[in-house]
Protein backbone atom coordinates (compact mmCIF):
# COMPACT_ATOMS: atom_id res chain seq x y z
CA UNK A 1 28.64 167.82 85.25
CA UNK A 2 31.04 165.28 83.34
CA UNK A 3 29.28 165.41 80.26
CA UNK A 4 30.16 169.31 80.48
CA UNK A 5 33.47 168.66 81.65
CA UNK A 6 34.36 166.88 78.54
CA UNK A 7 32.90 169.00 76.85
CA UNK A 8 34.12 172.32 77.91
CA UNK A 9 36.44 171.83 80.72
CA UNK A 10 39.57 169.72 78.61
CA UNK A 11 39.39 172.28 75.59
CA UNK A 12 39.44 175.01 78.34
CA UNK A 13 42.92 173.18 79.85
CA UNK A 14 44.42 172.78 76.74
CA UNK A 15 44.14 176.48 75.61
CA UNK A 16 45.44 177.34 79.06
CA UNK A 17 48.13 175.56 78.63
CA UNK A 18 49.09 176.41 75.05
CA UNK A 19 48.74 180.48 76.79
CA UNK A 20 51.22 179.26 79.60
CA UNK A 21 53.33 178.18 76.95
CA UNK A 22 53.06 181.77 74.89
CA UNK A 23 54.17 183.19 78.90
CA UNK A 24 56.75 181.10 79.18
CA UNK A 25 57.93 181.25 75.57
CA UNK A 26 58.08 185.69 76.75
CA UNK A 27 59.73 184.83 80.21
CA UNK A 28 62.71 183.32 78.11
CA UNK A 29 62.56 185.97 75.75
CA UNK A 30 63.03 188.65 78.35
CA UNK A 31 66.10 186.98 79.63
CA UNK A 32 67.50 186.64 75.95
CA UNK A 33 70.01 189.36 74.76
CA UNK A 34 69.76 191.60 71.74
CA UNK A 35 72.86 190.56 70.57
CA UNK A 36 75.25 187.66 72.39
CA UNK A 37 77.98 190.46 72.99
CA UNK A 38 75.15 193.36 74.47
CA UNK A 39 73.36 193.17 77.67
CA UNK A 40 69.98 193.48 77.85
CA UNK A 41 68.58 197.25 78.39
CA UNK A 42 69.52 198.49 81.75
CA UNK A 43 67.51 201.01 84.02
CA UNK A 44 69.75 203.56 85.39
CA UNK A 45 67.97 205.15 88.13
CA UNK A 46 66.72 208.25 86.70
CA UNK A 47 63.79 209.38 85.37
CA UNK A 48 61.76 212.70 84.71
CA UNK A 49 57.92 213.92 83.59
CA UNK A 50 59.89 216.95 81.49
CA UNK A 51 62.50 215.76 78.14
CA UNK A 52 65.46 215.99 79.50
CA UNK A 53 68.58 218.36 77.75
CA UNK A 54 71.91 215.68 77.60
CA UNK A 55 75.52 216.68 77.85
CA UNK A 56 78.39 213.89 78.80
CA UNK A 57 82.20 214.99 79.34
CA UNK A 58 84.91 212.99 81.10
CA UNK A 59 83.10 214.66 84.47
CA UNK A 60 80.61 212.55 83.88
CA UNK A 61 76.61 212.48 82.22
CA UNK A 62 74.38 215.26 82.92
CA UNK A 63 70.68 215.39 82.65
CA UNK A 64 68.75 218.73 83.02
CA UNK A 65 65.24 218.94 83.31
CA UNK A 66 62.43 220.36 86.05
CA UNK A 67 64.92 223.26 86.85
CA UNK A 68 67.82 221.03 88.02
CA UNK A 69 71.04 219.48 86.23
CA UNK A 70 71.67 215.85 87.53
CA UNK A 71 74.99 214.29 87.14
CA UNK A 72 75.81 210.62 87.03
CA UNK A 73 78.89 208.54 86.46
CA UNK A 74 79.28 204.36 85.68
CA UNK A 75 81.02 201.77 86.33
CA UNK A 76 82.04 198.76 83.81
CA UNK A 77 78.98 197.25 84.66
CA UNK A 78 76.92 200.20 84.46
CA UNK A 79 76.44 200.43 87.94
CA UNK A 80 75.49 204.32 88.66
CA UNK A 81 76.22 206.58 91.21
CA UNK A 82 74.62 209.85 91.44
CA UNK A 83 77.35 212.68 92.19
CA UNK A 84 75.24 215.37 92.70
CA UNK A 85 72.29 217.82 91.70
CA UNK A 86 72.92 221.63 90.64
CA UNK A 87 69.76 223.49 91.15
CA UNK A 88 70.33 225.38 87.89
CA UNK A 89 67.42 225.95 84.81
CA UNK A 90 68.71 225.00 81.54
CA UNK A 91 66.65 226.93 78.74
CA UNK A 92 64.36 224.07 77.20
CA UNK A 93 65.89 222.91 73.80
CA UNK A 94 69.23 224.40 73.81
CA UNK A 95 72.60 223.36 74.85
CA UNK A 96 74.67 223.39 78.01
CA UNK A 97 78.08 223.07 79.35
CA UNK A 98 78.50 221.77 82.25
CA UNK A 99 81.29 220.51 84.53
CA UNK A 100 79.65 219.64 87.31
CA UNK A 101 80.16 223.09 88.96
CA UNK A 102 79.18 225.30 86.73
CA UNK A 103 77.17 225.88 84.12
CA UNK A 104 76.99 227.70 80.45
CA UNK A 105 74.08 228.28 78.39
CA UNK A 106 72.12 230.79 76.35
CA UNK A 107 69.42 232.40 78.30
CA UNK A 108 66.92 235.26 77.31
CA UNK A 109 69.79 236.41 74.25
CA UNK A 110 72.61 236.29 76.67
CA UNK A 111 75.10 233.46 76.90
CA UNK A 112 75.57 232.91 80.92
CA UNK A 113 77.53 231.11 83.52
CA UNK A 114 76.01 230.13 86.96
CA UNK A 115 77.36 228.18 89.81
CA UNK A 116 76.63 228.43 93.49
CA UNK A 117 78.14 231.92 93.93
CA UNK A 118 75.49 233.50 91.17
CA UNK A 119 75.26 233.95 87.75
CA UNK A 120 77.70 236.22 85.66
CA UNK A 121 76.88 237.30 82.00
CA UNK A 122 79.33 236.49 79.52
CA UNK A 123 77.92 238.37 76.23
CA UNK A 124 75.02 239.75 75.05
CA UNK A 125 72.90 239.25 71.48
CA UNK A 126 73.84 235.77 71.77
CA UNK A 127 71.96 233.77 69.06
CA UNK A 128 73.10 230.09 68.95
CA UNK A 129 75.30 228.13 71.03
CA UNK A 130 77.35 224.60 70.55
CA UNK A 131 79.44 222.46 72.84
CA UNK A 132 81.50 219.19 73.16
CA UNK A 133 83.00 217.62 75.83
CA UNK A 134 85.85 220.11 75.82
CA UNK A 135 84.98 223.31 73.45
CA UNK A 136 82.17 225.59 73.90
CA UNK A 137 81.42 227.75 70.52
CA UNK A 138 78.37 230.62 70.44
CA UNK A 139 77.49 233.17 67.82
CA UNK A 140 75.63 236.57 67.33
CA UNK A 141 73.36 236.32 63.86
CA UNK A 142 77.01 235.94 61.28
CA UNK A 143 79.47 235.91 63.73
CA UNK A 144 81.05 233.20 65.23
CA UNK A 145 82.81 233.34 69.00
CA UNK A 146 84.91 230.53 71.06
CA UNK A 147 84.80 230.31 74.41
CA UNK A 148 87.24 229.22 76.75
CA UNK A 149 85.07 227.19 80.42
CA UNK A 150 87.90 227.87 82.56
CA UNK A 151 88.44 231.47 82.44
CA UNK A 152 85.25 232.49 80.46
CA UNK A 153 87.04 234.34 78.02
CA UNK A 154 85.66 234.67 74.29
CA UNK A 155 87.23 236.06 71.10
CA UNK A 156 85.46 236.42 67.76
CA UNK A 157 86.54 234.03 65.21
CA UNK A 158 85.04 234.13 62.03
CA UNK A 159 82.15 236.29 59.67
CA UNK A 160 80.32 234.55 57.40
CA UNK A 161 78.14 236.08 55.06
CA UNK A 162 74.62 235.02 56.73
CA UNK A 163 73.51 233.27 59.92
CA UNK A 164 74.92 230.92 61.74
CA UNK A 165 72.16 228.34 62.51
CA UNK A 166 74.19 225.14 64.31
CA UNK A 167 77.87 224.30 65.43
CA UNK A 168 78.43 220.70 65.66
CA UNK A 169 81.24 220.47 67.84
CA UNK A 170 83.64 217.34 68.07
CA UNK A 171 85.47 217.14 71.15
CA UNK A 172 88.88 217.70 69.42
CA UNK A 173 87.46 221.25 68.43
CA UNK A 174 87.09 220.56 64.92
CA UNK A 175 83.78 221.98 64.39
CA UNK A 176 80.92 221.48 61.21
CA UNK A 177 78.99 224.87 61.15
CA UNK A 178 75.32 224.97 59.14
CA UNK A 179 75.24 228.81 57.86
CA UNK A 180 71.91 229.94 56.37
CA UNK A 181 71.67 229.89 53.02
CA UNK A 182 67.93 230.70 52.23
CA UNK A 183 65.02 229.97 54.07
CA UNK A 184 64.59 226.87 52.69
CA UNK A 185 68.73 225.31 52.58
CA UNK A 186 71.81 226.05 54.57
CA UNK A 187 75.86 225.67 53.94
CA UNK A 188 78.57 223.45 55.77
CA UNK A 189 81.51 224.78 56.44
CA UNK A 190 84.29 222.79 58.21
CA UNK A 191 86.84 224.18 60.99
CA UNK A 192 89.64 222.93 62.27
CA UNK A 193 91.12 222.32 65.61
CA UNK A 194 92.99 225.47 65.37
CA UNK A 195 90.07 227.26 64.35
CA UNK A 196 90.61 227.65 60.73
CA UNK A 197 87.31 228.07 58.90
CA UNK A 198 87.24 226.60 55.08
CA UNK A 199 85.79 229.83 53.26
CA UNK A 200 83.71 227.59 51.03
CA UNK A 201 80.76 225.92 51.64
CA UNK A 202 81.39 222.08 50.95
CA UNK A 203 78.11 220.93 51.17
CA UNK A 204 74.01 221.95 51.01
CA UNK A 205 71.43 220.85 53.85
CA UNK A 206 67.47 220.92 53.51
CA UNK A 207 65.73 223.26 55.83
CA UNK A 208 62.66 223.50 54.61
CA UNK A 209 59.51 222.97 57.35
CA UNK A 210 58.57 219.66 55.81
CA UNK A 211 62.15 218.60 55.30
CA UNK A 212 64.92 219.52 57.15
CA UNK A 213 68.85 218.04 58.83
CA UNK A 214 68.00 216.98 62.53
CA UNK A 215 71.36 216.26 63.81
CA UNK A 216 74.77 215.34 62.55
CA UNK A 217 78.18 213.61 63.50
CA UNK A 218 81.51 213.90 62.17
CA UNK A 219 84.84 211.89 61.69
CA UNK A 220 88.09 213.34 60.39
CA UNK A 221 90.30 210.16 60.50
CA UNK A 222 93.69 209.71 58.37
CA UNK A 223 92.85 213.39 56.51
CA UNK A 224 89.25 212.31 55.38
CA UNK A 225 85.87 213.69 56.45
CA UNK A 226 83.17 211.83 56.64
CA UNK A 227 79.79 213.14 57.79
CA UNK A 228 76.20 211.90 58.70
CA UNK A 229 73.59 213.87 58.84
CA UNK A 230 69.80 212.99 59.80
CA UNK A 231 67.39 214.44 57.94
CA UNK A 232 63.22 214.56 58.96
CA UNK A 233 60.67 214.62 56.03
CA UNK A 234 56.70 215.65 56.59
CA UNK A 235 54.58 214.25 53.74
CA UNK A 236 50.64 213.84 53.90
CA UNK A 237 51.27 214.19 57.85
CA UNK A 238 53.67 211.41 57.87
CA UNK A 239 57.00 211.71 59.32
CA UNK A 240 59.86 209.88 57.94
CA UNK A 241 63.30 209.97 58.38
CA UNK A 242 66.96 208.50 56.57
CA UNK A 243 70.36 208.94 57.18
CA UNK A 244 72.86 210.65 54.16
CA UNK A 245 76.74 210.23 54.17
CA UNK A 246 78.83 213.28 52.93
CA UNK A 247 82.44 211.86 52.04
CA UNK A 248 85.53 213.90 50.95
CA UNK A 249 89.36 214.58 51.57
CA UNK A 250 90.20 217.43 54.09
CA UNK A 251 91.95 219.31 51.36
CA UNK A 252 89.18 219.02 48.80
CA UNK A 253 87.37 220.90 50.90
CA UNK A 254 85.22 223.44 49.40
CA UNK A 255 86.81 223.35 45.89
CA UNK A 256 83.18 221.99 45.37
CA UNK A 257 79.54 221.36 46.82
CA UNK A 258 79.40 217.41 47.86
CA UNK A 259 76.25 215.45 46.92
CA UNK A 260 75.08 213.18 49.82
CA UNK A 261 74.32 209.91 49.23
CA UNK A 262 71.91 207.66 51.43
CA UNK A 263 72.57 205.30 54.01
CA UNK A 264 70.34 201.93 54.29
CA UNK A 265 70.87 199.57 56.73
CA UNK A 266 69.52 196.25 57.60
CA UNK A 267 68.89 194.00 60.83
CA UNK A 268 71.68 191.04 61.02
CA UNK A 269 69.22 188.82 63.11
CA UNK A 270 65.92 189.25 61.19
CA UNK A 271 67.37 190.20 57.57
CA UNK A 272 64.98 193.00 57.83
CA UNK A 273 65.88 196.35 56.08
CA UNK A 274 65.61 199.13 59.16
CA UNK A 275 63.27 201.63 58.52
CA UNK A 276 63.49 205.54 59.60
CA UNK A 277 67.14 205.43 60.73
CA UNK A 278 67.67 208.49 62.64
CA UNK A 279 70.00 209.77 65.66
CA UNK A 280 73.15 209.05 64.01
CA UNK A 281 76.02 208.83 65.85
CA UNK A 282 79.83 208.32 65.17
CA UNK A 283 81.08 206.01 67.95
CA UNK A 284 84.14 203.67 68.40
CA UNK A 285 82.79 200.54 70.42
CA UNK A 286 85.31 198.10 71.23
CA UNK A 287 88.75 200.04 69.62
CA UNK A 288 85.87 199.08 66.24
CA UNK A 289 84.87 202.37 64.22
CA UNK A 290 80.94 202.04 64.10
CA UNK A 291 77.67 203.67 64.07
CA UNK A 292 75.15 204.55 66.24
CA UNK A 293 71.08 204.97 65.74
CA UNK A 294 67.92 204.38 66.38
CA UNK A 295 65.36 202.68 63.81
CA UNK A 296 62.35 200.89 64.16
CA UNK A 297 62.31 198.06 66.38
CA UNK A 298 61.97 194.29 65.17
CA UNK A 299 61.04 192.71 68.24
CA UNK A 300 57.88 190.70 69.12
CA UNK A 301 55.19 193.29 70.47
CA UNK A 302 57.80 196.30 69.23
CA UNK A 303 56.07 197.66 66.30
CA UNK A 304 56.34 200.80 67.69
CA UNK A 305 59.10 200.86 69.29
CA UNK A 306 61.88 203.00 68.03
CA UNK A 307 65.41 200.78 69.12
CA UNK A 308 68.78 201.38 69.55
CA UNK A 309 71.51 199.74 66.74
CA UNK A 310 75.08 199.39 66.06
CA UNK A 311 76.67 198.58 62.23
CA UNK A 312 80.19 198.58 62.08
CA UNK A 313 81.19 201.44 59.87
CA UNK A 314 82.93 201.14 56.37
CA UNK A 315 82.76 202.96 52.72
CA UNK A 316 79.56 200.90 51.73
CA UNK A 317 76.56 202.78 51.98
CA UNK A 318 74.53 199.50 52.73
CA UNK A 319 75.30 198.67 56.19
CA UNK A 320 74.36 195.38 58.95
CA UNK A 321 73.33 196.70 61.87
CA UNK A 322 72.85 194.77 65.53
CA UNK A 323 70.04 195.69 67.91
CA UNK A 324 71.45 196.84 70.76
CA UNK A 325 68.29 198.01 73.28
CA UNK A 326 65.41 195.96 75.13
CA UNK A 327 63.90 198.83 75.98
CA UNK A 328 59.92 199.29 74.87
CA UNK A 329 59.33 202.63 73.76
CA UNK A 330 61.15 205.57 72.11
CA UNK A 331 64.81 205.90 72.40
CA UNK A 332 66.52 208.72 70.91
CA UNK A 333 70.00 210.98 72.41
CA UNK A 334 72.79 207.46 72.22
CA UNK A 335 75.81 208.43 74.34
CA UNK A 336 78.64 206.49 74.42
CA UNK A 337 79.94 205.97 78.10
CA UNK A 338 83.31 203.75 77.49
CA UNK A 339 84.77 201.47 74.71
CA UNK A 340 81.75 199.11 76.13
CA UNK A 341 78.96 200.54 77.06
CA UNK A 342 75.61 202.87 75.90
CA UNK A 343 73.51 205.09 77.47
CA UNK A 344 70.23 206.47 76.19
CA UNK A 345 66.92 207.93 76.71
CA UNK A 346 63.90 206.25 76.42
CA UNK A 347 60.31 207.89 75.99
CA UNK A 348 57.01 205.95 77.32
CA UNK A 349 54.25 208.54 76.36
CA UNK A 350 54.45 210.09 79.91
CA UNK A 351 57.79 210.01 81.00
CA UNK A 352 61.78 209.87 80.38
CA UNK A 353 63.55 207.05 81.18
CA UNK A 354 67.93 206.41 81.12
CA UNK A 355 68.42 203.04 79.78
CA UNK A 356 71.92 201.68 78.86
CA UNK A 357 73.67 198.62 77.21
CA UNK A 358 77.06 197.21 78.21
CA UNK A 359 79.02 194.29 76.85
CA UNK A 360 80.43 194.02 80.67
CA UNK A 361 80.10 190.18 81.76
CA UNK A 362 78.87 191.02 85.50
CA UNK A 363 76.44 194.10 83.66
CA UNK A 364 75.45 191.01 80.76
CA UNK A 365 74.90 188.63 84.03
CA UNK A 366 73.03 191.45 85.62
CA UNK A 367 70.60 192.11 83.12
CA UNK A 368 69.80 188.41 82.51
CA UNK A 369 68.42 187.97 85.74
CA UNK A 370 64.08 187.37 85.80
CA UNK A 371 62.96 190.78 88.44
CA UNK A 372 59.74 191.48 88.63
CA UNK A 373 60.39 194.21 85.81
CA UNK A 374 61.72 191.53 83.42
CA UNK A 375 58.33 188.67 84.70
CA UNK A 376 55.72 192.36 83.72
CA UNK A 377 57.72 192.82 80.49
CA UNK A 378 56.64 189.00 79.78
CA UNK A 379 52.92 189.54 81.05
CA UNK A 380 52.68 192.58 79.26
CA UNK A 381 53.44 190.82 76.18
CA UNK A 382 51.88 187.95 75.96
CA UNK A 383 48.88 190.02 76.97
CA UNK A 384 49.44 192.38 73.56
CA UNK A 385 50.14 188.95 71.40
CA UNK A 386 47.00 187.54 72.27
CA UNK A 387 45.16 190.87 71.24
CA UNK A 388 46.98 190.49 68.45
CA UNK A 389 45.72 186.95 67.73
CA UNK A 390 42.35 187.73 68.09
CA UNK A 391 42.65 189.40 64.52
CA UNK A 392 43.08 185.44 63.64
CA UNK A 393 38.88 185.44 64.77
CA UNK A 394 37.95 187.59 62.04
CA UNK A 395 41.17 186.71 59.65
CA UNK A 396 39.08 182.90 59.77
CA UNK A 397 35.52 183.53 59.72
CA UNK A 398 36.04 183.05 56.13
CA UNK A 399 36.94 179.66 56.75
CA UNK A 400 33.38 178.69 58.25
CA UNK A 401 31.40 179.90 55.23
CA UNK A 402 31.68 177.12 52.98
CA UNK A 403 30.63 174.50 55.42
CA UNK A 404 28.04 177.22 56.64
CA UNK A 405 26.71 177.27 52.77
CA UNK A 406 26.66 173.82 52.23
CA UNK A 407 24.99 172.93 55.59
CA UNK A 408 21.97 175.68 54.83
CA UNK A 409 21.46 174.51 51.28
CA UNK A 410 21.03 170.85 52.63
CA UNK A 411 18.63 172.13 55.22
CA UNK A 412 16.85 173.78 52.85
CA UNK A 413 16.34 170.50 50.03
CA UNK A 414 16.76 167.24 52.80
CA UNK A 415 16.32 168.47 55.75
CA UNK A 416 15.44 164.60 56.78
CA UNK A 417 19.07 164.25 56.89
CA UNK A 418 19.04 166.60 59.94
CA UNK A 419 16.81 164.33 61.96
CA UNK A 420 18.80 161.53 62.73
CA UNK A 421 20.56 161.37 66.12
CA UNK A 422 24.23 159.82 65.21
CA UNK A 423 26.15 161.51 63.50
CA UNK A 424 25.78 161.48 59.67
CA UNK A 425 27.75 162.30 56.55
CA UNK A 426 26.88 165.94 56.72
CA UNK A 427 28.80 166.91 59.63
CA UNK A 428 31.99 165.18 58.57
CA UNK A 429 31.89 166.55 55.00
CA UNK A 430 31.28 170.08 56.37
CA UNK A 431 34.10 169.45 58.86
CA UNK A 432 36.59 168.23 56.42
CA UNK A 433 35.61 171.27 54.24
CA UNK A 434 36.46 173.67 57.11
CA UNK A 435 40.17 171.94 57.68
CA UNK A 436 40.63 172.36 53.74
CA UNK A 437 40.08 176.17 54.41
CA UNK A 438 42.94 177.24 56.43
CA UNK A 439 45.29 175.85 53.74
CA UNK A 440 44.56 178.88 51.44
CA UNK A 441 45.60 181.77 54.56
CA UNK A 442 48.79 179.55 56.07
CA UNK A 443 51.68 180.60 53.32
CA UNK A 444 49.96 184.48 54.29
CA UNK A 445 50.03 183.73 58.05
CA UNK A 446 53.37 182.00 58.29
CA UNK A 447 55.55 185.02 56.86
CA UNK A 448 58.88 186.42 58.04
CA UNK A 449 57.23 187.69 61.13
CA UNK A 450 56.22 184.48 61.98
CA UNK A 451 59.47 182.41 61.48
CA UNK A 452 61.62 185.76 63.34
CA UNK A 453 59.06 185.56 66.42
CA UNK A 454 57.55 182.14 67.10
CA UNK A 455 59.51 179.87 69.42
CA UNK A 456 62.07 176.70 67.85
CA UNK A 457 58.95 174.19 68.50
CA UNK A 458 56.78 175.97 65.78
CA UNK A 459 59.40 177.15 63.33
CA UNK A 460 60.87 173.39 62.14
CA UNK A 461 60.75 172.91 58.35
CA UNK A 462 57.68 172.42 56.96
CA UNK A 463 55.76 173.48 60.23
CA UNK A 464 52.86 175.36 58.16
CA UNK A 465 51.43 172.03 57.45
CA UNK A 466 51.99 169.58 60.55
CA UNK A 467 50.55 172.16 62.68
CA UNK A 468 47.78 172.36 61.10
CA UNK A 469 47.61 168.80 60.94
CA UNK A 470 48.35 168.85 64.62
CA UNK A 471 45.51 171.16 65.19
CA UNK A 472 43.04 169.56 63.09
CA UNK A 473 43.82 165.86 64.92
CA UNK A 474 43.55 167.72 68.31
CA UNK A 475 40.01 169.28 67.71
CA UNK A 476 38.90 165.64 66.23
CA UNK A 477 39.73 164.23 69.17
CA UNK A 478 37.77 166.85 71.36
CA UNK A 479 34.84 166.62 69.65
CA UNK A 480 34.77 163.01 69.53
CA UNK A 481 35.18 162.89 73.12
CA UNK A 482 33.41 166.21 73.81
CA UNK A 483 30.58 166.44 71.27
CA UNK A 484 26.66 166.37 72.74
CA UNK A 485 24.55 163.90 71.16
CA UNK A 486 21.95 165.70 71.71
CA UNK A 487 23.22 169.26 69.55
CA UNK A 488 22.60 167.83 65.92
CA UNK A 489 24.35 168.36 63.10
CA UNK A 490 24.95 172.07 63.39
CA UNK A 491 25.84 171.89 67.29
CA UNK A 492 28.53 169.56 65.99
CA UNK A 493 29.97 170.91 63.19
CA UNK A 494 30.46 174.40 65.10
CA UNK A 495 31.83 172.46 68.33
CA UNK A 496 34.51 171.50 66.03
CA UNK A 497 35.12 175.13 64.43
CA UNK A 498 35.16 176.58 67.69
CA UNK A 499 37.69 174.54 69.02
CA UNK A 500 39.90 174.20 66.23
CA UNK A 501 39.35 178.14 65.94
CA UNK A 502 41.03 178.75 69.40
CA UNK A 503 43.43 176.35 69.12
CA UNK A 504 44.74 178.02 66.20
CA UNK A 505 44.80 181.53 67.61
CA UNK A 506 46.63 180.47 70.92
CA UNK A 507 49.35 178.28 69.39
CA UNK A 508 49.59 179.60 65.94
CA UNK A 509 47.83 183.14 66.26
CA UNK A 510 50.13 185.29 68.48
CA UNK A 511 52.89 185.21 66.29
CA UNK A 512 50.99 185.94 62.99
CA UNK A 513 50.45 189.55 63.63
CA UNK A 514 52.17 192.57 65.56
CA UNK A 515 49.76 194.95 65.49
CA UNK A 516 51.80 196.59 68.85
């Protein structure tokens, strides 16, 4: 019982404890920020089985989904309150109005109102509908209608020589209208707040099945437009996504066709370049102009997670972006509550989720605080990480083969040298062979993942080699203390892999590979 003790139970202690570490490592990490001025992601009380339609006006946020319309409102420290439930159906995939009373959408070709004394039909042959906080715009195939929320009244304002397909509406009523072009390209035209139309296009969109604009924002600051757009690409089954910038005086407008030009941005904690930015936004956080999106996330276990960002916008076209969001899955629809604070919607494969991010000390204090959401998070991880690390296993069976060669060709021509019970030559040579080995993966294994994810105790400067060193003392020791005299040569020499082999993958391995 001792013998195995040694020989099993202290290796079995240690790689507990080097696991415990890994938890405790992702306890800390779930308290940490995604940026020292952000809170961590926030739960906001509501969630839903059915994608959820988004509209937010100074009444509040409203959520529709599962036949009802939900509206919320915040505090500074993104405390919600739920102010009520309208038991209306919004049309899947198309816009609302909303002010928590009523309600405007296109339903079945007709563009409606309903509140709790019934529904009343505005127009008929409705086609398309677009609203902002304050405007509410709709259209029949060419032409183009506004309509006024408080008295429901509508007058035509424009014809344009195809169909309207899209009003992007900023709340000051300056609109950005996408007018058919072909079936595979559209114009933009620009309005005004008074609801002048440029009659020239300025500017040519993709609408093609495999590539097409999926969403834009605006800005018409100090007599200059600038415009993002998202735009979705299908190639070989693959989605991918970028974000173009359209840039122009108001006046020029339409004296010629604008070429966009592309927007790249890149993480200002890992020094990563985002990939897939999509869900652009125009927001002004802090009295700052900036930019809101989504991109792929470059947290540990967050491969595919799609995160929330925020670059401070300028003329450049390569921007520094901050992570924003904690949250684990898909986020997409960014709304900006106040000066300070996010909301957005977060998809886990089954479900919808609000999430939001404020920079609020009490809502920074708030989200800091270990729950038993925050201590699963950290299980949950360290759970993926060491899946991850068993990729290490295979990554090092390479490693083995060389003592494994030698020690069979020895068996094969002396195997005299096999018989004796201490421990001979053989097994040492074959064991300093196998620490030689991992020297030729570490430079591979230690890459910018590694230095952005692993804990301050594993990252120091030249850390690839005193950890190995570190490891290879470690499993010495073990097998000095632990080895069986009775196992020979090749019981030895594979005590000493085996332990140096988990060692490696539970101090070393976790943070080699994000394969989640």
């Amino acid at each position: 019982m001792r013998a195995k003790l040694k020989t099993f139970g202290i290796p079995i202690a240690i790689i507990l404890l080097l696991i415990g570490a890994l938890f405790f490592h992702q306890l800390l990490n779930v308290k940490q920020q995604p940026d020292p001025e952000w809170s961590r992601s926030i739960p906001l009380g509501y969630s839903t089985d059915e994608r959820p339609l988004v509209f937010y006006n100074q009444e509040g946020l409203f959520l529709a989904s599962n036949g009802k319309v939900d509206q919320y409102s915040f505090d500074d420290s993104l405390n919600p309150t739920k102010e009520g439930t309208l038991k209306t159906s919004v049309t899947r995939g198309q816009p609302f109005w909303t002010d928590g009373d009523k309600v405007i959408q296109v339903k079945d070709g007709q563009i409606i109102s309903s509140d709790t004394t019934g529904v009343k039909t505005i127009d008929d042959e409705v086609t398309g509908m677009g609203t902002s906080a304050n405007t509410i715009y709709y259209w029949k195939q060419e032409v183009l209608y506004s309509l006024s929320p408080d008295d429901l009244s509508s007058k035509e304002i424009y014809r344009f020589t195809d169909e309207v397909l899209e009003a992007y509406a900023g709340n000051d009523g300056s609109t950005v209208l996408q007018v058919r072009q072909d079936d595979t390209h559209s114009h933009l035209y620009y309005m005004d707040e008074g609801l002048q139309v440029v009659k020239n296009p300025f500017a040519i969109v993709n609408t093609a099945t495999n590539q097409h604009i999926n969403g834009l924002s605006f800005t018409n600051e100090n007599n200059q437009l600038t415009l993002l757009y998202n735009e979705e690409m299908r190639a070989q089954g693959t989605l991918s996504y970028k974000i173009l910038k359209l840039e122009t005086s108001i006046d020029d407008l339409g004296t010629s066709i604008l070429k966009p030009a592309k927007i790249e941005f890149t993480n200002e904690q890992s020094g990563f370049k985002l990939e897939s930015p999509r869900s652009v936004q125009f927001g002004d956080i802090d009295g700052n102009p900036s930019i809101l999106f989504t991109s792929e996330s470059h947290q540990v276990g967050g491969q595919n997670t799609i995160s929330l960002y925020i670059a401070p916008f300028s003329d450049s076209n390569q921007l520094m972006a901050k992570p924003v969001s904690t949250s684990k899955h898909f986020t997409y629809s960014p709304i900006q509550l106040s000066d300070k604070s996010i909301a957005w919607l977060d998809y886990g494969g089954d479900y919808y989720e609000l999430f939001g991010a404020s920079q609020d000390k009490q809502a920074i204090a708030k989200s800091t605080t270990w729950s038993k959401r925050s201590v699963k998070e950290a299980l949950n991880n360290s759970v993926l990480m060491l899946f991850s690390s068993l990729v290490t296993i295979l990554v090092s069976f390479y490693w083995i083969l060389p003592s494994l060669f030698v020690l069979i060709l020895l068996y094969m021509f002396k195997p005299n040298m096999f018989e004796k019970e201490e421990i001979n030559w053989v097994e040492y040579a074959s064991i300093i062979l196998f620490i030689l080995m991992p020297l030729t993966f570490i430079s591979k294994a230690m890459g910018d993942y590694f230095y952005f994810a692993a804990p301050g105790y594993l990252t120091f400067s030249g850390s690839e080699y005193v950890l190995l060193v570190i490891i290879s003392i470690l499993s010495a020791l073990l097998w000095k203390v632990g080895r069986d005299p009775d196992w020979g040569t090749f019981g030895g020499v594979f005590y000493f892999m085996g332990i140096y082999i988990l060692l490696y993958v539970t101090s070393i391995g976790p943070y080699i590979f994000n394969l989640f």
